[in-house]
Protein backbone atom coordinates (compact mmCIF):
# COMPACT_ATOMS: atom_id res chain seq x y z
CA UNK A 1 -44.89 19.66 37.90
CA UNK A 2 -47.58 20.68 35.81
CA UNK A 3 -46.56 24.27 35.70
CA UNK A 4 -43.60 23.23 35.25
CA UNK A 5 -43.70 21.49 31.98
CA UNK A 6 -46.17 24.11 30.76
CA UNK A 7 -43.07 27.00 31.27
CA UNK A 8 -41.05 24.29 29.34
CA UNK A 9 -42.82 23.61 26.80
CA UNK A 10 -44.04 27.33 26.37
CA UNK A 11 -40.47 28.72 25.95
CA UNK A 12 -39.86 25.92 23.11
CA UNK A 13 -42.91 27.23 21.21
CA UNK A 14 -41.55 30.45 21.40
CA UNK A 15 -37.80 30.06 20.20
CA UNK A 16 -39.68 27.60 17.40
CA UNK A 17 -41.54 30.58 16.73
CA UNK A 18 -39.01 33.07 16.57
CA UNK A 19 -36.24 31.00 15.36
CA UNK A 20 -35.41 32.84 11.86
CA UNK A 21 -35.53 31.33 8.60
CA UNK A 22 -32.04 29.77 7.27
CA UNK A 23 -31.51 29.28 3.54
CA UNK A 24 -28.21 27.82 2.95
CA UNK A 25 -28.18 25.67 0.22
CA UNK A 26 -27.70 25.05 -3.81
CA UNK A 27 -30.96 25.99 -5.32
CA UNK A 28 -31.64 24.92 -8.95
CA UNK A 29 -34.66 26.76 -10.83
CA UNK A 30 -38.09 25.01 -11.06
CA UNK A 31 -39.45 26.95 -14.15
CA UNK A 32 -42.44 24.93 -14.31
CA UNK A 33 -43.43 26.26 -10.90
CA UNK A 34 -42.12 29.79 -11.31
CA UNK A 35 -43.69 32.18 -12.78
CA UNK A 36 -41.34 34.27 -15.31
CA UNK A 37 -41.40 37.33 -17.17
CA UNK A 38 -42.17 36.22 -21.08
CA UNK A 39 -40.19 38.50 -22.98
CA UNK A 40 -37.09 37.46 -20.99
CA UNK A 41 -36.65 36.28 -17.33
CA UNK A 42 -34.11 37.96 -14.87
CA UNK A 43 -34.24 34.71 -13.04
CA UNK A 44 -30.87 32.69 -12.28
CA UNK A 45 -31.09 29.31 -13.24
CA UNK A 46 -29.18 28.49 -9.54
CA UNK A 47 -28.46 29.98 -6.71
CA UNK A 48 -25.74 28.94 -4.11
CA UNK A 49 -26.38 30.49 -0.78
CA UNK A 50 -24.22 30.70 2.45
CA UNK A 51 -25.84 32.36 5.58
CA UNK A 52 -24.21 32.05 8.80
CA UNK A 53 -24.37 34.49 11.67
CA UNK A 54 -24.50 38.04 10.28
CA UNK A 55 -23.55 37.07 6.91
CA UNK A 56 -25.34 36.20 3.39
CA UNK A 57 -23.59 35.20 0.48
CA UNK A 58 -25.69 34.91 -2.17
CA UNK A 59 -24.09 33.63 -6.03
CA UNK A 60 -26.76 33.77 -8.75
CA UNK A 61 -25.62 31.74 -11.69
CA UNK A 62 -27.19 32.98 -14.82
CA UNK A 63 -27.04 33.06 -18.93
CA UNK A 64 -27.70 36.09 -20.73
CA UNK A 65 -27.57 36.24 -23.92
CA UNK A 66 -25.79 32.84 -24.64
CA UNK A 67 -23.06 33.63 -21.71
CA UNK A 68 -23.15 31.93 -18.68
CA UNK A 69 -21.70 34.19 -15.53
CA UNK A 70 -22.23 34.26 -11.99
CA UNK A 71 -23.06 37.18 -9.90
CA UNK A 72 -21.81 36.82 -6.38
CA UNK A 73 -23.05 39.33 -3.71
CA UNK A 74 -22.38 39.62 0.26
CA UNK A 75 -24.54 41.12 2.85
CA UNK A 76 -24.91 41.54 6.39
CA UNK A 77 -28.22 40.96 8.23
CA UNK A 78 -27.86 43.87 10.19
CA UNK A 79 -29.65 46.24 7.87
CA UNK A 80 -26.72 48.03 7.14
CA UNK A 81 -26.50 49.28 3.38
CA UNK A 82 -23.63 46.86 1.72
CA UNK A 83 -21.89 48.07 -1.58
CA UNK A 84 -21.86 44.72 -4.35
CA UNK A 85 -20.17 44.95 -7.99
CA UNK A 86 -23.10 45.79 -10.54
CA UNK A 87 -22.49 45.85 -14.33
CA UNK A 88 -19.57 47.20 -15.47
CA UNK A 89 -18.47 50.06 -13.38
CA UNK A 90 -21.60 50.54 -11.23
CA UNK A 91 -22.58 49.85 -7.54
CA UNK A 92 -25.64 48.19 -5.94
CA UNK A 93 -26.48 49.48 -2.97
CA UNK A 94 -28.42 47.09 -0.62
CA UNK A 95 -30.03 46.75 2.41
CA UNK A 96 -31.22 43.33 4.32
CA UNK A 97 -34.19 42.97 6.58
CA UNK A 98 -36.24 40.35 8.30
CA UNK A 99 -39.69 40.37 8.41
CA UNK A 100 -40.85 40.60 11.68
CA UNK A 101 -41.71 36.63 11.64
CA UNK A 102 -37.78 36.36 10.92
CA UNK A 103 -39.50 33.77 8.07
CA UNK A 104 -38.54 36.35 5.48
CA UNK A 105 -35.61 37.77 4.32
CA UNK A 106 -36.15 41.07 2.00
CA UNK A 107 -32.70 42.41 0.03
CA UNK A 108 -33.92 46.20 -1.10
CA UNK A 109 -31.12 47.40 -4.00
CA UNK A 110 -30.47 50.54 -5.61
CA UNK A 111 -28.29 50.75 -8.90
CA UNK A 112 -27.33 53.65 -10.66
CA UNK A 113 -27.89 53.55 -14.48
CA UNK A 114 -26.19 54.84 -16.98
CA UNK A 115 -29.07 57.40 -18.38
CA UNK A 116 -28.80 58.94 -14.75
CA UNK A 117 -31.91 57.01 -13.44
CA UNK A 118 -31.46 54.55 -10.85
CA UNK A 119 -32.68 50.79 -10.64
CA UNK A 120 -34.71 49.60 -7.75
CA UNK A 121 -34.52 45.81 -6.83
CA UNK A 122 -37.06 44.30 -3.90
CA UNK A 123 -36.30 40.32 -3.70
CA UNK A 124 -38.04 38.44 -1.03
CA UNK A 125 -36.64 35.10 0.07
CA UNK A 126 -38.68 33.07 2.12
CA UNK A 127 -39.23 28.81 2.14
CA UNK A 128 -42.26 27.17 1.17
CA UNK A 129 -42.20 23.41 2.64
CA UNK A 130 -38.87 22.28 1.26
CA UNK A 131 -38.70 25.01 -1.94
CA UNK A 132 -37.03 28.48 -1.74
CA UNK A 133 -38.88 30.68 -3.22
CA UNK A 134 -37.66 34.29 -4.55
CA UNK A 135 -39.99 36.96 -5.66
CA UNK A 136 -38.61 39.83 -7.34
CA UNK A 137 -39.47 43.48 -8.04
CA UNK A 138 -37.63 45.20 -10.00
CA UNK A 139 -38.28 48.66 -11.61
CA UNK A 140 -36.25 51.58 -13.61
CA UNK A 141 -37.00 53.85 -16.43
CA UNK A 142 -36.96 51.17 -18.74
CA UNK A 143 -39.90 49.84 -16.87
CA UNK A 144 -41.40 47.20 -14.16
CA UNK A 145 -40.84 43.32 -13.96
CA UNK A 146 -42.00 41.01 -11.68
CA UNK A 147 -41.24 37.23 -10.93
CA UNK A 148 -41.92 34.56 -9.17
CA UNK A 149 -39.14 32.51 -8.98
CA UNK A 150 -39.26 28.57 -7.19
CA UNK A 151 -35.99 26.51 -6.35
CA UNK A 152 -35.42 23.32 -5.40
CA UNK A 153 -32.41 21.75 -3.18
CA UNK A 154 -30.02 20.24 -5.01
C-alpha cells in the first residue's frame, strides 16, 4: 500500500512539475512595479491573452503618441515561425518556445525596417505569484531597449 501511494503521489509531483505555464487573462500594466525605459516605454498599457492548445493570441493595447491602437498577434506553440502584421507594410517574423521548465514562454521576432536593417524582439512571459510579468529585448540600428514590464489580472 505503501508503494503504492508513493507511485501515486510521485506521478502527481511530476505532471505538477511539468504542467506548463498558462497565461490567459486581461493584464493591466503595474508601472509602479515595472521597470520602463525613460525616454519612452514600448510597454502596452494591457494585454488580453488567449492560449489554448497550440494557440496564443496575444492583443497589446497601447498609446503612442496620443493614439490609442491595439496590436493583435497569433502564434502557435509549436516553434514554428508565424508571420503577424508589423507597421505599415512590414512583417514580424516570430518564433515561440518554452523553456524547458514549460514556466516560460519566450516569443523571438524579427522585423524588417525600412533603412534595410532588421528589428530583433526577445519577450519573455512567465508568472510571478499572481502577476504576469513580460521582459522585453528589443534591439535595431536605432539602438537597444530593455523593460521590465509587471501586469496585474483584471
Amino acid at each position: 500500500m505503501k508503494k503504492l501511494l508513493f507511485v501515486i503521489v510521485m506521478a502527481l509531483a511530476t505532471m505538477a512539475a511539468s504542467a506548463q505555464a498558462n497565461f490567459s487573462g486581461s493584464w493591466k500594466l503595474n508601472s509602479s512595479k515595472s521597470e520602463l525605459n525613460d525616454q519612452w516605454s514600448m510597454a502596452p498599457k494591457s494585454i488580453d491573452i488567449k492560449q489554448s492548445g497550440n494557440e496564443l493570441g496575444v492583443d497589446k493595447h497601447v498609446s503612442f503618441q496620443n493614439n490609442d491602437m491595439t496590436i493583435s498577434d497569433k502564434f502557435t506553440l509549436d516553434g514554428k515561425e508565424c508571420i503577424n502584421q508589423g507597421w505599415g507594410d512590414t512583417e514580424k517574423k516570430s518564433t515561440v518556445n518554452w523553456s524547458d521548465d514549460k514556466k516560460s514562454l519566450v516569443i523571438n521576432t524579427s522585423i524588417s525596417m525600412r533603412d534595410g536593417g532588421t528589428m530583433t524582439i526577445k519577450e519573455t512571459y512567465s508568472m510571478d505569484g499572481a502577476a504576469l510579468v513580460l521582459d522585453s529585448h528589443a534591439s535595431s540600428s536605432y539602438g537597444d531597449v530593455e523593460e521590465h514590464m509587471v501586469y496585474d489580472k483584471q
